[in-house]
Protein backbone atom coordinates (compact mmCIF):
# COMPACT_ATOMS: atom_id res chain seq x y z
CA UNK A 1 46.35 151.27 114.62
CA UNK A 2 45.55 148.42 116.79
CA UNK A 3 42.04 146.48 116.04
CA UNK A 4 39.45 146.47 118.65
CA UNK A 5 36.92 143.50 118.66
CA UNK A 6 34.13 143.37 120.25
CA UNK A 7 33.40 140.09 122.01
CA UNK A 8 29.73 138.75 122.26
CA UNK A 9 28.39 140.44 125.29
CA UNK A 10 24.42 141.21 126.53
CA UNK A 11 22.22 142.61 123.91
CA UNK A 12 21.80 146.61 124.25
CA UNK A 13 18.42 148.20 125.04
CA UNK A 14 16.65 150.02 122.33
CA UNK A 15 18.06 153.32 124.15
CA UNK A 16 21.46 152.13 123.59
CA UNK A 17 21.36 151.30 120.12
CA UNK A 18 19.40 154.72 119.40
CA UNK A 19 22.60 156.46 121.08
CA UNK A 20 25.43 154.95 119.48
CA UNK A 21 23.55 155.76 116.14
CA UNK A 22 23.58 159.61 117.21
CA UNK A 23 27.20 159.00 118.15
CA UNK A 24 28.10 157.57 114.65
CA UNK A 25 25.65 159.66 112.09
CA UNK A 26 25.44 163.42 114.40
CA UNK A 27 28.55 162.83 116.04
CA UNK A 28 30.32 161.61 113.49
CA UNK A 29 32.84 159.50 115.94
CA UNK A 30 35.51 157.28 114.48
CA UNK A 31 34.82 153.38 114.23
CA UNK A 32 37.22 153.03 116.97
CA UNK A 33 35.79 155.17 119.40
CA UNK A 34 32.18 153.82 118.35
CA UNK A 35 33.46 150.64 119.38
CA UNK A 36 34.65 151.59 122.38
CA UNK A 37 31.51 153.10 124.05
CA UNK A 38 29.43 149.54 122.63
CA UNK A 39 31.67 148.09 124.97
CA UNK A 40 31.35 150.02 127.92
CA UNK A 41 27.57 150.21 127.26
CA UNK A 42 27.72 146.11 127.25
CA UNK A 43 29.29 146.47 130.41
CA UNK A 44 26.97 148.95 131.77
CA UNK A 45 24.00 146.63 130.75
CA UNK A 46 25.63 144.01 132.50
CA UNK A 47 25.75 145.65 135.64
CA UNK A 48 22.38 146.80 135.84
CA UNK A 49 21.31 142.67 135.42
CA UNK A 50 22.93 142.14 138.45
CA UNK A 51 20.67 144.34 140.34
CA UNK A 52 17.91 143.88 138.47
CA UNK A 53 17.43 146.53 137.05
CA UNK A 54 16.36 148.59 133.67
CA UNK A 55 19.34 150.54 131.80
CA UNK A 56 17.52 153.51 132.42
CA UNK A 57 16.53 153.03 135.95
CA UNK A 58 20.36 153.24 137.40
CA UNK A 59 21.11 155.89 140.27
CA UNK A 60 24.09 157.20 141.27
CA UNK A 61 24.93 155.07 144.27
CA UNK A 62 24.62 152.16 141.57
CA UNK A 63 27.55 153.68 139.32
CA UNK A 64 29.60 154.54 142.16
CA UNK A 65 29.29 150.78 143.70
CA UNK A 66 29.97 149.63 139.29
CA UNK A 67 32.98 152.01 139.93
CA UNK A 68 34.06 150.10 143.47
CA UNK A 69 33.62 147.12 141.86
CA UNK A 70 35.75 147.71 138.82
CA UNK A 71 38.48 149.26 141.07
CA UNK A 72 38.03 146.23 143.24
CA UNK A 73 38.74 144.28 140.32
CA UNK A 74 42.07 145.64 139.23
CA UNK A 75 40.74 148.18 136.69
CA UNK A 76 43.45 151.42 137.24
CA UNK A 77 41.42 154.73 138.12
CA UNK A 78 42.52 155.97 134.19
CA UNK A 79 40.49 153.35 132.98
CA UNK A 80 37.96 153.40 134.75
CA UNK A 81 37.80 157.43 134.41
CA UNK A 82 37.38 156.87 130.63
CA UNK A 83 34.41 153.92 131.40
CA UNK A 84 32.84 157.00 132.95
CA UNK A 85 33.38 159.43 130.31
CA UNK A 86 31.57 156.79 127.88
CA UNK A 87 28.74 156.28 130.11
CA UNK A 88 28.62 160.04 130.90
CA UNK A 89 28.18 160.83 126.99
CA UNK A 90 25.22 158.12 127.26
CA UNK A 91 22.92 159.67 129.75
CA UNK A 92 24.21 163.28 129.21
CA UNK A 93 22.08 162.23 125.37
CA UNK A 94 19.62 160.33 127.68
CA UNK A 95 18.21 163.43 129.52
CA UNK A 96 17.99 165.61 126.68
CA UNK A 97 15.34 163.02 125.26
CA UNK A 98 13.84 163.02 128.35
CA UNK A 99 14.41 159.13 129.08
CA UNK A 100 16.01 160.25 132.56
CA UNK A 101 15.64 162.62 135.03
CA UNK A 102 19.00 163.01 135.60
CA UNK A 103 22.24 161.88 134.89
CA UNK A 104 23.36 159.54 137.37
CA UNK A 105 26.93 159.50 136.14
CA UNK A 106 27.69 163.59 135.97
CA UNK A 107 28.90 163.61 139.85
CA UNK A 108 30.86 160.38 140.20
CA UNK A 109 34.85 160.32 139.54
CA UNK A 110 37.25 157.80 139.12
CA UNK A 111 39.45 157.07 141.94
CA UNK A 112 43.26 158.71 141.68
CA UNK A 113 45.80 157.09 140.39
CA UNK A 114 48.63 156.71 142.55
CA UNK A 115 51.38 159.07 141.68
CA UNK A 116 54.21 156.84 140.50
CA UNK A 117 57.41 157.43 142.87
CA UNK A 118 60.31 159.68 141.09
CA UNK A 119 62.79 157.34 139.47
CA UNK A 120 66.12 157.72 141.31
CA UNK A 121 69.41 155.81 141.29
CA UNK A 122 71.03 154.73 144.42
CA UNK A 123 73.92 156.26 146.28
CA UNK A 124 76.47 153.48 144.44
CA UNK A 125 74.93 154.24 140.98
CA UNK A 126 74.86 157.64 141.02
CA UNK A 127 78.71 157.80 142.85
CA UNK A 128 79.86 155.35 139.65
CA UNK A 129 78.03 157.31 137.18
CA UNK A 130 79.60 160.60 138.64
CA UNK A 131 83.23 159.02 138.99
CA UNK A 132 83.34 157.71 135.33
CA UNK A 133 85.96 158.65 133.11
CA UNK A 134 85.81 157.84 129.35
CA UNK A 135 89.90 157.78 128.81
CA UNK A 136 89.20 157.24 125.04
CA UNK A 137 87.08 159.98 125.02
CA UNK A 138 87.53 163.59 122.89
CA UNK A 139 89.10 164.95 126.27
CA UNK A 140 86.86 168.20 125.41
CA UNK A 141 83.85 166.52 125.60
CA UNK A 142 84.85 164.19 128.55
CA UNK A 143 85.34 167.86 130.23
CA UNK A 144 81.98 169.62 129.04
CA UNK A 145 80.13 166.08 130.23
CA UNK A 146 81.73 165.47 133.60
CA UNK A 147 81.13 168.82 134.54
CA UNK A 148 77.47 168.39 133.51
CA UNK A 149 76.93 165.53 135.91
CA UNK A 150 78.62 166.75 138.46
CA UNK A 151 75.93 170.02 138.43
CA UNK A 152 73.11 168.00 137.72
CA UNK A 153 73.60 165.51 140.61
CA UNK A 154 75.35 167.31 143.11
CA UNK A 155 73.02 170.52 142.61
CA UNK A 156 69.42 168.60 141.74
CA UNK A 157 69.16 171.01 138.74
CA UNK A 158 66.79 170.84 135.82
CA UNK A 159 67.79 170.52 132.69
CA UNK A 160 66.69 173.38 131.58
CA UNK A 161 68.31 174.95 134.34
CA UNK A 162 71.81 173.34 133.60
CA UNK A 163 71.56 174.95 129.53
CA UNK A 164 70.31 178.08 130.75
CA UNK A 165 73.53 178.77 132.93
CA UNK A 166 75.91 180.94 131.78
CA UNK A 167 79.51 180.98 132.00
CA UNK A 168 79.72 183.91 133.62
CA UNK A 169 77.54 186.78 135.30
CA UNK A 170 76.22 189.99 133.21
CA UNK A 171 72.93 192.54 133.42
CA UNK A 172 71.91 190.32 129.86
CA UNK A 173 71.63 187.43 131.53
CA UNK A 174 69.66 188.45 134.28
CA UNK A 175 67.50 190.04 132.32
CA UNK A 176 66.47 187.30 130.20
CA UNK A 177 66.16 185.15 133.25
CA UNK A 178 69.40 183.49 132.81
CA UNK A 179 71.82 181.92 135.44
CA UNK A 180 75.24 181.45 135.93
CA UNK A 181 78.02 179.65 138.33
CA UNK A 182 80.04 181.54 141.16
CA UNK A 183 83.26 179.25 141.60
CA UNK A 184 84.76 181.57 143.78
CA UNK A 185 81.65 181.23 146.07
CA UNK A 186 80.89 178.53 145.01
CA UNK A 187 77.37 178.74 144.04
CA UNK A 188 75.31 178.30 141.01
CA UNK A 189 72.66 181.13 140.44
CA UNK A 190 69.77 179.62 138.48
CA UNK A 191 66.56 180.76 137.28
CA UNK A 192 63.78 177.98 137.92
CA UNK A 193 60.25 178.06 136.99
CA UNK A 194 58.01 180.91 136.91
CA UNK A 195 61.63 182.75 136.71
CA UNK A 196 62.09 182.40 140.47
CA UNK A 197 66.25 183.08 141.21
CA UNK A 198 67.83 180.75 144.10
CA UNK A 199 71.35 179.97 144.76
CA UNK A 200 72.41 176.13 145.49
CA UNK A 201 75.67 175.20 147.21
CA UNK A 202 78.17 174.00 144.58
CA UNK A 203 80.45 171.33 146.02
CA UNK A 204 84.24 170.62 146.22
CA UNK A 205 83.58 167.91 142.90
CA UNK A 206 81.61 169.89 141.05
CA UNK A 207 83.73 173.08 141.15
CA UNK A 208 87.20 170.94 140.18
CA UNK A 209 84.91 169.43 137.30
CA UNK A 210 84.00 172.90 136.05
CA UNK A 211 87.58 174.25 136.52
CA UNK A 212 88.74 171.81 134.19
CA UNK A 213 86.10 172.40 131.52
CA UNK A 214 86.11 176.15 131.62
CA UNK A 215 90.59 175.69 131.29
CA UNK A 216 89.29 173.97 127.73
CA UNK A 217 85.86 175.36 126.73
CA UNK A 218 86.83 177.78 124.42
CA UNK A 219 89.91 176.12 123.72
CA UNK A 220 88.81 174.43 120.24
CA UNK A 221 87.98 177.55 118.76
CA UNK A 222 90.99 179.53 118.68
CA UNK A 223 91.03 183.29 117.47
CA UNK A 224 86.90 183.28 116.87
CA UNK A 225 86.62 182.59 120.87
CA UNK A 226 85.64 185.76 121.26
CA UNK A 227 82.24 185.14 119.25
CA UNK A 228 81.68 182.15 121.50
CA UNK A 229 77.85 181.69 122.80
CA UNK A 230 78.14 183.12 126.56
CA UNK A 231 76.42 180.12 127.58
CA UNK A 232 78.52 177.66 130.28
CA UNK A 233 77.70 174.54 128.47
CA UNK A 234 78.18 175.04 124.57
CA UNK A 235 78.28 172.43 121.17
CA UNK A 236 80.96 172.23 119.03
CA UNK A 237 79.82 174.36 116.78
CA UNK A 238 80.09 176.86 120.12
CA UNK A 239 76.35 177.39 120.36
CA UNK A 240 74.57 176.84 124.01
CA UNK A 241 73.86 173.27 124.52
CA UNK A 242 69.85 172.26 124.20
CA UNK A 243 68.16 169.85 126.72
CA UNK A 244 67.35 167.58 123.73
CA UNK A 245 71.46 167.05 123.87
CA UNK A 246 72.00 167.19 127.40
CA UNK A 247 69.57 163.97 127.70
CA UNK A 248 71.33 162.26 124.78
CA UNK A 249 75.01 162.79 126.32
CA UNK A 250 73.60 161.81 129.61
CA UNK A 251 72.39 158.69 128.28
CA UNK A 252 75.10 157.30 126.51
CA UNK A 253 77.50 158.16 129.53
CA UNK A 254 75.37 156.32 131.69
CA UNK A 255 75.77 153.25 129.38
CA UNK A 256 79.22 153.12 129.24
CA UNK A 257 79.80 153.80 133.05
CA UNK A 258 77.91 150.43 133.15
CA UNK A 259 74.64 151.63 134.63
CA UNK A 260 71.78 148.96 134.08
CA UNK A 261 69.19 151.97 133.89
CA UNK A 262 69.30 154.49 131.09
CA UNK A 263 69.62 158.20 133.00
CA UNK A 264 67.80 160.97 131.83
CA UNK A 265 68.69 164.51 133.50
CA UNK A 266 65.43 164.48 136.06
CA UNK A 267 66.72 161.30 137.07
CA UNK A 268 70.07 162.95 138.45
CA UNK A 269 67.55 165.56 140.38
CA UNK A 270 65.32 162.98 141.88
CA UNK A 271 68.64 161.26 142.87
CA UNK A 272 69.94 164.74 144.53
CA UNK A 273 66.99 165.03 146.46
CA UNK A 274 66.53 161.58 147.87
CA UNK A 275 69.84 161.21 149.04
CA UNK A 276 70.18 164.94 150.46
CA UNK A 277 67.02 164.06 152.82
CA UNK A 278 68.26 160.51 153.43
CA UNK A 279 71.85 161.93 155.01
CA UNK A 280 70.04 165.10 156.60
CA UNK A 281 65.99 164.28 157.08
CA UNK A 282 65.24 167.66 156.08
CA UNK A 283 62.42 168.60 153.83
CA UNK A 284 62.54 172.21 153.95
CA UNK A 285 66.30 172.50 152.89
CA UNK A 286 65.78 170.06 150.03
CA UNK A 287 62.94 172.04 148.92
CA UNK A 288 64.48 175.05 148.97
CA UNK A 289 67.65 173.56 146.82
CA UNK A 290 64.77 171.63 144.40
CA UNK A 291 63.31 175.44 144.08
CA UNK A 292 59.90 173.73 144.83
CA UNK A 293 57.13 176.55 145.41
CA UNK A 294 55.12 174.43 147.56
CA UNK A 295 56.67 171.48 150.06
CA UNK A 296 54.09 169.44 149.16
CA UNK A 297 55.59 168.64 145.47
CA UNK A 298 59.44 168.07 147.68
CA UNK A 299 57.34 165.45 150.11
CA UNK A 300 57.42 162.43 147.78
CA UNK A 301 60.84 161.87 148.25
CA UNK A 302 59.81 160.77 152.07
CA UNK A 303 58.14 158.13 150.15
CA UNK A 304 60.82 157.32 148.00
CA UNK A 305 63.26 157.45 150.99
CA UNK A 306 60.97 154.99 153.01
CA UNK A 307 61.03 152.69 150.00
CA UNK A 308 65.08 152.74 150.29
CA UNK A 309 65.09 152.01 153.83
CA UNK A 310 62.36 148.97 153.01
CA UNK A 311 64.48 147.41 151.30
């Protein structure tokens, strides 16, 4: 566990001290975490000297202009949202000796982090990664993992999606909420969250890829076929793949196609859906094939797309 220290910083009021004390001996916080609010409390302290004023004499409009300050500064709003918490804890104890009116701090919020942008490859990445053929490869599991990338990218699924897909329609599987592939259509049937059904367009690659691993996917197993999970992407023990594997395979195929950037599955959806809207500009198609409930989760990837055409 790493070692805080607490650098020499402006003596605390009385009030302070009297708090951390509750913290440690009522409380019973660790050392760490005792440590932590001395800190803030320092910094607090510190504050209030540079308006000239008491510990106990701080209004809200001065935290929220402490809080400006600190953002001002460079401190990200998680940080700063756990200053607050410390100072919170303070007067919260504060009132209920009846040092303070109020507390000033119960009403002020950090600011929002900025979402980070969805981590997507671009067009020539994701093309290599989806051409890439591992000749020295077990030619079974060259099959099975093509054809995984292939629905992953070219259908934005989830992973959880992509496992869940079986390799072939029945009342079980819808039931239990489970999808499977049309080729003949060619459409993949998924269940997303909150076990919503939708259909996504399965394209010319991604149907030769499958064709190809569903001509050897049952092949290694001989005369116990028959007892074969029903799933569409199986082991080799012929069990339905799990996501924990998917993200493994995907990883090390990513590697040696010579991608600079590990790829996780999500990756391959992010990459779906900010190319789909950077070829046809439209948000409502891509959320319907993302199986986004509301259009506001599908409307990052204008941001993402704006950072492409930035650069």
């Amino acid at each position: 566990m790493k070692t805080i220290v607490v650098e020499p910083g402006p003596q605390l009021p009385p009030e302070a001290l009297r708090y951390l004390e509750h913290a440690r001996v009522e409380k019973r916080l660790a050392a760490r975490t005792l440590t932590l609010y001395t800190l803030d409390l320092q910094r607090l302290v510190a504050f209030a000297a540079g308006v000239d004023l008491p510990l106990l004499r701080l209004q809200s409009a001065h935290i929220r202009r402490f809080v400006a300050q600190m953002h001002a500064g460079g401190r990200s709003g998680r940080g700063i949202a756990l200053i607050l918490s410390g100072w919170r804890g303070f007067f919260t104890w504060a009132a209920r000796q009846g040092l303070v009116p109020h507390n000033p701090v119960q009403d002020v919020r950090a600011p929002k982090a900025p979402k980070p942008l969805p981590k997507a490859l671009g067009v020539d990445d994701a093309v290599r990664l989806a051409d890439y053929e591992n000749t020295g490869a077990d030619p079974w599991l060259e099959a099975r993992d093509a054809a995984m990338v292939e629905l992953l990218y070219g259908c934005g699924l989830r992973v959880g999606e992509l496992v869940g897909l079986d390799a072939a329609p029945s009342t079980e599987a819808q039931r239990e909420g489970r999808g499977w592939v049309d080729l003949q259509a060619g459409e993949a049937h998924v269940f997303g969250k909150g076990s919503k059904r939708r259909s996504v367009p399965v394209g010319r690659a991604a149907v030769q890829a499958l064709q190809a691993w569903l001509a050897l996917r049952a092949q290694p197993f001989g005369a116990s076929s028959a007892r074969l999970d029903g799933a569409l992407f199986i082991g080799q023990r012929g069990k339905r793949l799990t996501a924990q594997s998917v993200w493994l395979r995907l990883r090390q195929r990513s590697q040696l196609a010579g991608l600079t950037t590990p790829v996780h599955p999500h990756m391959l959806r992010h990459s779906f859906a900010s190319h789909v809207l950077q070829s046809s500009s439209d948000l409502r198609a891509v959320q319907e094939l993302l199986g986004h409930a509301n259009i506001t989760t599908t409307q990052v990837y204008t941001r993402l797309d704006f950072q492409h055409l930035a650069k």
